[in-house]
PDB file of N, CA and C in Angstrom:
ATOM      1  N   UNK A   1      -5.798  -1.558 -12.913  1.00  0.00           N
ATOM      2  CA  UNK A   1      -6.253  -2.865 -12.497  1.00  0.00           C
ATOM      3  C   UNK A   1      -5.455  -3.278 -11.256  1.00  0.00           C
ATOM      4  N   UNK A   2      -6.464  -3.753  -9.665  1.00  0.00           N
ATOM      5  CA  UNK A   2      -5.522  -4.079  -9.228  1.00  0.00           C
ATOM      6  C   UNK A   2      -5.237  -5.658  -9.383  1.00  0.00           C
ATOM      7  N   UNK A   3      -4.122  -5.934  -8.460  1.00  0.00           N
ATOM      8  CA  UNK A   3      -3.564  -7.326  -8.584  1.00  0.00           C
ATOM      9  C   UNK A   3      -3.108  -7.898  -7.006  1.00  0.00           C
ATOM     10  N   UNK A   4      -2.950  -8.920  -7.047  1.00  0.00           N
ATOM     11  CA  UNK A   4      -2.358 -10.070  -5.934  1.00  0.00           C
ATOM     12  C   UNK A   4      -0.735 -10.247  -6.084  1.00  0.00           C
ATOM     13  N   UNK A   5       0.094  -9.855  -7.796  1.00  0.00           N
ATOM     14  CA  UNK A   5       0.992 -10.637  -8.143  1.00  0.00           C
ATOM     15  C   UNK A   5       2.340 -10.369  -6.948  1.00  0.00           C
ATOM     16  N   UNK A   6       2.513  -9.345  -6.783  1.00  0.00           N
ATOM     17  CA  UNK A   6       3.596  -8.840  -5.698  1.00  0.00           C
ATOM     18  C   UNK A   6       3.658  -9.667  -4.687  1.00  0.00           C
ATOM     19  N   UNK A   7       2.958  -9.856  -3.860  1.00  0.00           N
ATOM     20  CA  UNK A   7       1.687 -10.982  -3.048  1.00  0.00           C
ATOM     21  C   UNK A   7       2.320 -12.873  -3.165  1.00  0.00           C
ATOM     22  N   UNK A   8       1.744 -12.817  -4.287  1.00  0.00           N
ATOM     23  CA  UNK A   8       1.791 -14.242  -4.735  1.00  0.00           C
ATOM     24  C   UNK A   8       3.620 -14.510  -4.460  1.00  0.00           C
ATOM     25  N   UNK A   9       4.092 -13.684  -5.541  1.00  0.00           N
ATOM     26  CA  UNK A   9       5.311 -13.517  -5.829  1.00  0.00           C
ATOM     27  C   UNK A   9       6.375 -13.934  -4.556  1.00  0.00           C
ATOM     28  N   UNK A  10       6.012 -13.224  -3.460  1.00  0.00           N
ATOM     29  CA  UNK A  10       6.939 -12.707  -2.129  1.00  0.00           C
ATOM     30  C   UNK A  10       6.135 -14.096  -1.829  1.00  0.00           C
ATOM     31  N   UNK A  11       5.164 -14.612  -1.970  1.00  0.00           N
ATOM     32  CA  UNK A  11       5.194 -16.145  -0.946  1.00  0.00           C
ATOM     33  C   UNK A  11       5.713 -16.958  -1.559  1.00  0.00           C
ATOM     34  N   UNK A  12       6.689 -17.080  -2.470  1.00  0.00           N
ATOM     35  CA  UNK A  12       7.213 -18.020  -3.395  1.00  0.00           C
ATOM     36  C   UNK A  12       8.854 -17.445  -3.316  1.00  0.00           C
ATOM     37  N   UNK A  13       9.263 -16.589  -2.574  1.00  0.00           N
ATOM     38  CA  UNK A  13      10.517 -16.231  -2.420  1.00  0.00           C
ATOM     39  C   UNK A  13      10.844 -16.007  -3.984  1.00  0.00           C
ATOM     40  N   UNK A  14       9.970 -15.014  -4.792  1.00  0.00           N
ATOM     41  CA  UNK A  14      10.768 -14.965  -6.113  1.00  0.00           C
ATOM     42  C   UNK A  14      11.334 -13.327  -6.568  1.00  0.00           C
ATOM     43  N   UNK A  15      12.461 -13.142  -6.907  1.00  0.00           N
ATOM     44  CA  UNK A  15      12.004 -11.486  -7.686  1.00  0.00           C
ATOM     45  C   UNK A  15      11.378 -11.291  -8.279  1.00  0.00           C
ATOM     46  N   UNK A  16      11.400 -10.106  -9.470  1.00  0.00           N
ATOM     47  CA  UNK A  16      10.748  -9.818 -10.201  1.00  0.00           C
ATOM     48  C   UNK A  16      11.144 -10.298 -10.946  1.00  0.00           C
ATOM     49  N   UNK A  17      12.944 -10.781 -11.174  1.00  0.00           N
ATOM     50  CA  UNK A  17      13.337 -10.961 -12.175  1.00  0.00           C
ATOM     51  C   UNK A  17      13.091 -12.323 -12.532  1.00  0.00           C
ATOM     52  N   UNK A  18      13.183 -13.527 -11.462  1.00  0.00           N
ATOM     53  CA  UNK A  18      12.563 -14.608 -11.261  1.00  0.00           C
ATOM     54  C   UNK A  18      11.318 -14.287 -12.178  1.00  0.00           C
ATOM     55  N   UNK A  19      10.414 -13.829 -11.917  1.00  0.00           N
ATOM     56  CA  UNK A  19       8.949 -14.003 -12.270  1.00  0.00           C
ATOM     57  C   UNK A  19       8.789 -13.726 -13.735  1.00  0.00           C
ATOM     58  N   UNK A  20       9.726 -12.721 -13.762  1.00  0.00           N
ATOM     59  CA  UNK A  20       9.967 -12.162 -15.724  1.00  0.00           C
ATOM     60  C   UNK A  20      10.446 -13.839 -15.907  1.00  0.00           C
ATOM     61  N   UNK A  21      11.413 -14.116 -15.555  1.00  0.00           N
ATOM     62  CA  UNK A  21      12.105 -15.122 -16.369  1.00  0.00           C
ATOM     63  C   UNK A  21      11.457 -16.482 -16.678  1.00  0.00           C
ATOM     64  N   UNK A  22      10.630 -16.510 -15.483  1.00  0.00           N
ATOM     65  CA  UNK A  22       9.384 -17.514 -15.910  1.00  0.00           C
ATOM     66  C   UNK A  22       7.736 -17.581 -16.906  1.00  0.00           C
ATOM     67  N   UNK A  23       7.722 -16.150 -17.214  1.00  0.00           N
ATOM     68  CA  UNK A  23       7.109 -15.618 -17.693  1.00  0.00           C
ATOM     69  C   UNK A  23       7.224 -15.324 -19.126  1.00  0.00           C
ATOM     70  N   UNK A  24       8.703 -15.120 -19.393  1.00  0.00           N
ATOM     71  CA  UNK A  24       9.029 -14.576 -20.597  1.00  0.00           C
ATOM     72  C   UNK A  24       9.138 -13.421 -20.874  1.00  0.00           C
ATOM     73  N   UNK A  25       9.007 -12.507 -19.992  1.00  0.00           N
ATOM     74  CA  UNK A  25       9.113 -11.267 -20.286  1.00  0.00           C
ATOM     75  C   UNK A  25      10.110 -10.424 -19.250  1.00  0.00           C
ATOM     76  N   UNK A  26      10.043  -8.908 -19.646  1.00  0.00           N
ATOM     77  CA  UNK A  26      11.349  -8.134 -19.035  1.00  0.00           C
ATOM     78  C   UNK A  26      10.880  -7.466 -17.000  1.00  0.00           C
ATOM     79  N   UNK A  27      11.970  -7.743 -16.299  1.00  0.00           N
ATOM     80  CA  UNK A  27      11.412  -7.568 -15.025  1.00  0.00           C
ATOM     81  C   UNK A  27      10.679  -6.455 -14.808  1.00  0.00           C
ATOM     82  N   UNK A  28      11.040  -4.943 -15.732  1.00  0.00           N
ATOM     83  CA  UNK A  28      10.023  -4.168 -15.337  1.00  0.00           C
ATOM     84  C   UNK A  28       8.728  -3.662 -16.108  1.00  0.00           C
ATOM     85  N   UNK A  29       8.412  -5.010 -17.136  1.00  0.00           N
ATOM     86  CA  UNK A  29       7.173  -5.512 -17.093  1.00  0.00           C
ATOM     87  C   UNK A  29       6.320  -5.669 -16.228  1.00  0.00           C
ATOM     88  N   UNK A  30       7.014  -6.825 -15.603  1.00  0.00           N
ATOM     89  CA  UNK A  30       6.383  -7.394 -13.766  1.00  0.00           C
ATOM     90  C   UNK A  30       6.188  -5.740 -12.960  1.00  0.00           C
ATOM     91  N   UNK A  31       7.611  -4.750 -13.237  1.00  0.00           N
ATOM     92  CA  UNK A  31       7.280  -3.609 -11.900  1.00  0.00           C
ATOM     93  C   UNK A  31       6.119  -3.106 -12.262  1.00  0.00           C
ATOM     94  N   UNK A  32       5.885  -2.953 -13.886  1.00  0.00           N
ATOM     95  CA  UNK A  32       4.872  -2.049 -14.023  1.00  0.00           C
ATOM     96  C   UNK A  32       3.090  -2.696 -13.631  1.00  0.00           C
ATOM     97  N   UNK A  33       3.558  -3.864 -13.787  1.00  0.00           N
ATOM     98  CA  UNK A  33       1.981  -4.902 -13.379  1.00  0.00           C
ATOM     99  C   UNK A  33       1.805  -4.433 -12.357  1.00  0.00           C
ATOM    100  N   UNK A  34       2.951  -4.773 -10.826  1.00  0.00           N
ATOM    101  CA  UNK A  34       2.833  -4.816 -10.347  1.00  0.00           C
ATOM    102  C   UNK A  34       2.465  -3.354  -9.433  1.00  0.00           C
ATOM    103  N   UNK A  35       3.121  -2.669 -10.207  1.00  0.00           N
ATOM    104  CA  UNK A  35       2.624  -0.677  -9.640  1.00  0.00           C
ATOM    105  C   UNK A  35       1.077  -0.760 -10.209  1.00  0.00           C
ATOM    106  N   UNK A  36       0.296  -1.173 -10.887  1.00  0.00           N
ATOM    107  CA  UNK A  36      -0.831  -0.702 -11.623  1.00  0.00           C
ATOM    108  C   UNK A  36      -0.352  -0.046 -12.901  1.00  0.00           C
ATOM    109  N   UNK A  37       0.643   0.341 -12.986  1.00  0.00           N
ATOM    110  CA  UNK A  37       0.920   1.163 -14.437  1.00  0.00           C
ATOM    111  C   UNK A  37       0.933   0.768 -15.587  1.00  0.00           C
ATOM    112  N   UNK A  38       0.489  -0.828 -15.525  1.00  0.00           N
ATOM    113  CA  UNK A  38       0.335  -1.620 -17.118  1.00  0.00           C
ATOM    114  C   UNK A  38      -0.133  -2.643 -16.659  1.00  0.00           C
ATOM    115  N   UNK A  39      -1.708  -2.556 -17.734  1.00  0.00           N
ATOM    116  CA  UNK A  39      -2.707  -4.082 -17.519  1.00  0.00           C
ATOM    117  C   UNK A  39      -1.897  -4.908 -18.786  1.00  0.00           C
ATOM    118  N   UNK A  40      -2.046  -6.409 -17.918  1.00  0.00           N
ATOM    119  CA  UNK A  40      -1.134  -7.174 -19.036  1.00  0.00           C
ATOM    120  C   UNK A  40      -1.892  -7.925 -19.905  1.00  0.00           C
ATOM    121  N   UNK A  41      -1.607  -8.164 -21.399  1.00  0.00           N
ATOM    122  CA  UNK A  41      -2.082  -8.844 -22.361  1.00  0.00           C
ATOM    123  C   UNK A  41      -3.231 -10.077 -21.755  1.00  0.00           C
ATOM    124  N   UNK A  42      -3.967 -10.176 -22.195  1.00  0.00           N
ATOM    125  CA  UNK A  42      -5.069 -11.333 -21.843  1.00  0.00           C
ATOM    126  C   UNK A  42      -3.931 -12.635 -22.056  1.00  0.00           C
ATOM    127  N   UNK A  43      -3.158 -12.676 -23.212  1.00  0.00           N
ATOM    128  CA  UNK A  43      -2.308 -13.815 -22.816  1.00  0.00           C
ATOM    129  C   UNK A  43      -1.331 -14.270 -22.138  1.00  0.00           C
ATOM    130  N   UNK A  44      -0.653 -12.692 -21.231  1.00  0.00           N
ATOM    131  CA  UNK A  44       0.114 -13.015 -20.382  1.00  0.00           C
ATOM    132  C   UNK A  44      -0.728 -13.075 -19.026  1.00  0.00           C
ATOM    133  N   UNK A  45      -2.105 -13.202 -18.968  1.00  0.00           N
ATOM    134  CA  UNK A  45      -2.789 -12.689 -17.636  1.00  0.00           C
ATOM    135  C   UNK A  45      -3.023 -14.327 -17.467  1.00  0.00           C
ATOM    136  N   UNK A  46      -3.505 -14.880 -19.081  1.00  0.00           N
ATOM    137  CA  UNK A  46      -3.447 -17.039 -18.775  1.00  0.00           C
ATOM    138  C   UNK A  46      -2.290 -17.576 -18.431  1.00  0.00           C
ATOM    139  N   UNK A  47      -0.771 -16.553 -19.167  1.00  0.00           N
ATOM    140  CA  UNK A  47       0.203 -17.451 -18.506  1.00  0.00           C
ATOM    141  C   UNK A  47       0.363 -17.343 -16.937  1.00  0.00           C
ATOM    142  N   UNK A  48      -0.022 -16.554 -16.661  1.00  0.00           N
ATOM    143  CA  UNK A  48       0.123 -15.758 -15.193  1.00  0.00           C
ATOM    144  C   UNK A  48      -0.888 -16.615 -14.161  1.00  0.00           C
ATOM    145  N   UNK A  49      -1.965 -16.489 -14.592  1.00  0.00           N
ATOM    146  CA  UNK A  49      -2.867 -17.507 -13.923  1.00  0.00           C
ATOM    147  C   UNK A  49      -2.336 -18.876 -13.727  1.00  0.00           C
ATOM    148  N   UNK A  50      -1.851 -19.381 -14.981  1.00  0.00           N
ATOM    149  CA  UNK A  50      -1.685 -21.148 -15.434  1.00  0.00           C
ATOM    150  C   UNK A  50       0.122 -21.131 -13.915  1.00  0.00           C
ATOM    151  N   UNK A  51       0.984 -20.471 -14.185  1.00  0.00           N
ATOM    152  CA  UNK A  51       1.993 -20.108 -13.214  1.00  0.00           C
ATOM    153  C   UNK A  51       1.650 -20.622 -11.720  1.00  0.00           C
ATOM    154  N   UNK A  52       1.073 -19.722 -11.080  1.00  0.00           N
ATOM    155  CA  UNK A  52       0.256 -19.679  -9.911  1.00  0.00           C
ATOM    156  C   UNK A  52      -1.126 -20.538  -9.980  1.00  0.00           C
ATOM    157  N   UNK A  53      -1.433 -21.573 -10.636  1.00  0.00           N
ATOM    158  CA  UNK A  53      -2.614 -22.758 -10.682  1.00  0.00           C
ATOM    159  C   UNK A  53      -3.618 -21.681  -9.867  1.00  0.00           C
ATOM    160  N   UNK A  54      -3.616 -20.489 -10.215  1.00  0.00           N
ATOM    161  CA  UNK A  54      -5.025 -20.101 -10.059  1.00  0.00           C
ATOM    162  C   UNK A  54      -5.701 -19.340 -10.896  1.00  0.00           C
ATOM    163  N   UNK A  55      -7.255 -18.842 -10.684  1.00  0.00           N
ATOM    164  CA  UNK A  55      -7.872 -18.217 -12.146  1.00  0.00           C
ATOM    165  C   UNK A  55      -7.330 -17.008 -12.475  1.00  0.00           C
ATOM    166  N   UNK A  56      -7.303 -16.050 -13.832  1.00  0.00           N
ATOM    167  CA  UNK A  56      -7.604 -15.039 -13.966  1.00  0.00           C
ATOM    168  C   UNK A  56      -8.042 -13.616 -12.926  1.00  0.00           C
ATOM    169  N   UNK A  57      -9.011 -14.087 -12.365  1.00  0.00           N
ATOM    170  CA  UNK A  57     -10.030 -13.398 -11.667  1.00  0.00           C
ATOM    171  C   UNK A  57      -9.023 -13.561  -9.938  1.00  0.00           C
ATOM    172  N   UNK A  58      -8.822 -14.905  -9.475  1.00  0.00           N
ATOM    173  CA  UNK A  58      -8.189 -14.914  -8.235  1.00  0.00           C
ATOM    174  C   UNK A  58      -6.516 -13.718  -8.246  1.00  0.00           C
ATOM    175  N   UNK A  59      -6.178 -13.617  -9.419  1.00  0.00           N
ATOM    176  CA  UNK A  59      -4.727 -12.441  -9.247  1.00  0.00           C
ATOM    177  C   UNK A  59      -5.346 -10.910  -9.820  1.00  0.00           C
ATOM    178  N   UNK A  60      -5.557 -10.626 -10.550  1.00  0.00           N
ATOM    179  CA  UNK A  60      -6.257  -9.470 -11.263  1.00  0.00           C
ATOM    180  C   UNK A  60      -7.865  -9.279 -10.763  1.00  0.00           C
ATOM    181  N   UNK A  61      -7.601  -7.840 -10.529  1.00  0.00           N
ATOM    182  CA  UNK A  61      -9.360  -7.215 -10.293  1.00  0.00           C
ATOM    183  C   UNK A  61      -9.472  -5.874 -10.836  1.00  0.00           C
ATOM    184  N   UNK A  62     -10.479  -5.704 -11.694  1.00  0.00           N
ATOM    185  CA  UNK A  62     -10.998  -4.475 -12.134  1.00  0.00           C
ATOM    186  C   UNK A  62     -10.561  -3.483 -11.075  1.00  0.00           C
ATOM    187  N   UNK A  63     -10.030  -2.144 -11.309  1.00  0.00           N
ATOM    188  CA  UNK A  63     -10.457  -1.267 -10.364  1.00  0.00           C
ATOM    189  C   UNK A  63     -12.116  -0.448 -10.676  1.00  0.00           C
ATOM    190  N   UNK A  64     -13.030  -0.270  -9.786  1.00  0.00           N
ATOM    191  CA  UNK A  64     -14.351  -0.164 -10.060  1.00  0.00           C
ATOM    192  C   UNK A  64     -14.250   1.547 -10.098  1.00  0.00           C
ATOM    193  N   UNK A  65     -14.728   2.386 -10.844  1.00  0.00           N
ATOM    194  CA  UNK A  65     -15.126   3.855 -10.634  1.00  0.00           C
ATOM    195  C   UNK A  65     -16.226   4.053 -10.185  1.00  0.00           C
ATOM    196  N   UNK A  66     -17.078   4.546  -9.155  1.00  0.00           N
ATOM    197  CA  UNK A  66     -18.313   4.877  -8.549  1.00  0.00           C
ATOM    198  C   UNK A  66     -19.044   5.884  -9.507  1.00  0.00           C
ATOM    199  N   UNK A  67     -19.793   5.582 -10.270  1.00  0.00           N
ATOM    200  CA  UNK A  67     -20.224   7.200 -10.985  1.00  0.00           C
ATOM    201  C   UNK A  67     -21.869   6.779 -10.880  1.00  0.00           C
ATOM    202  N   UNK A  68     -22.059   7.840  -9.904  1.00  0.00           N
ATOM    203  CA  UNK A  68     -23.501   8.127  -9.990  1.00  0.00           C
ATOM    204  C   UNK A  68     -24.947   8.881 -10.861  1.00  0.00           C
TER     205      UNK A  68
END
């Protein structure tokens, strides 16, 4: 899945560890969001949204597979 959060993150002057700590969870939680290497819980994706006052959909995007 990709994401915006790295993005968001760096315009808010925050680390990762910042962002864990607001979040509740461990910073390389955040690395792994933030590599693609772990889609996060639907309830950390509302806290994540509710964080950044924007939707779901505006930080997280499907990655699409083309199969014909």
């Amino acid at each position: 899945m990709k994401n915006r959060l790295k993005i968001l993150r760096a315009e808010r002057d925050w680390t990762q560890a910042d962002l864990a700590d607001k979040l509740e969870v461990s910073r390389q939680t955040i690395n792994a969001i933030e590599k693609g290497k772990y889609d996060p819980s639907l309830p950390l994706a509302f806290k994540v949204a509710r964080l950044f006052e924007l939707t779901i959909e505006q930080i997280f995007e499907e990655e699409t597979t083309h199969e014909e």
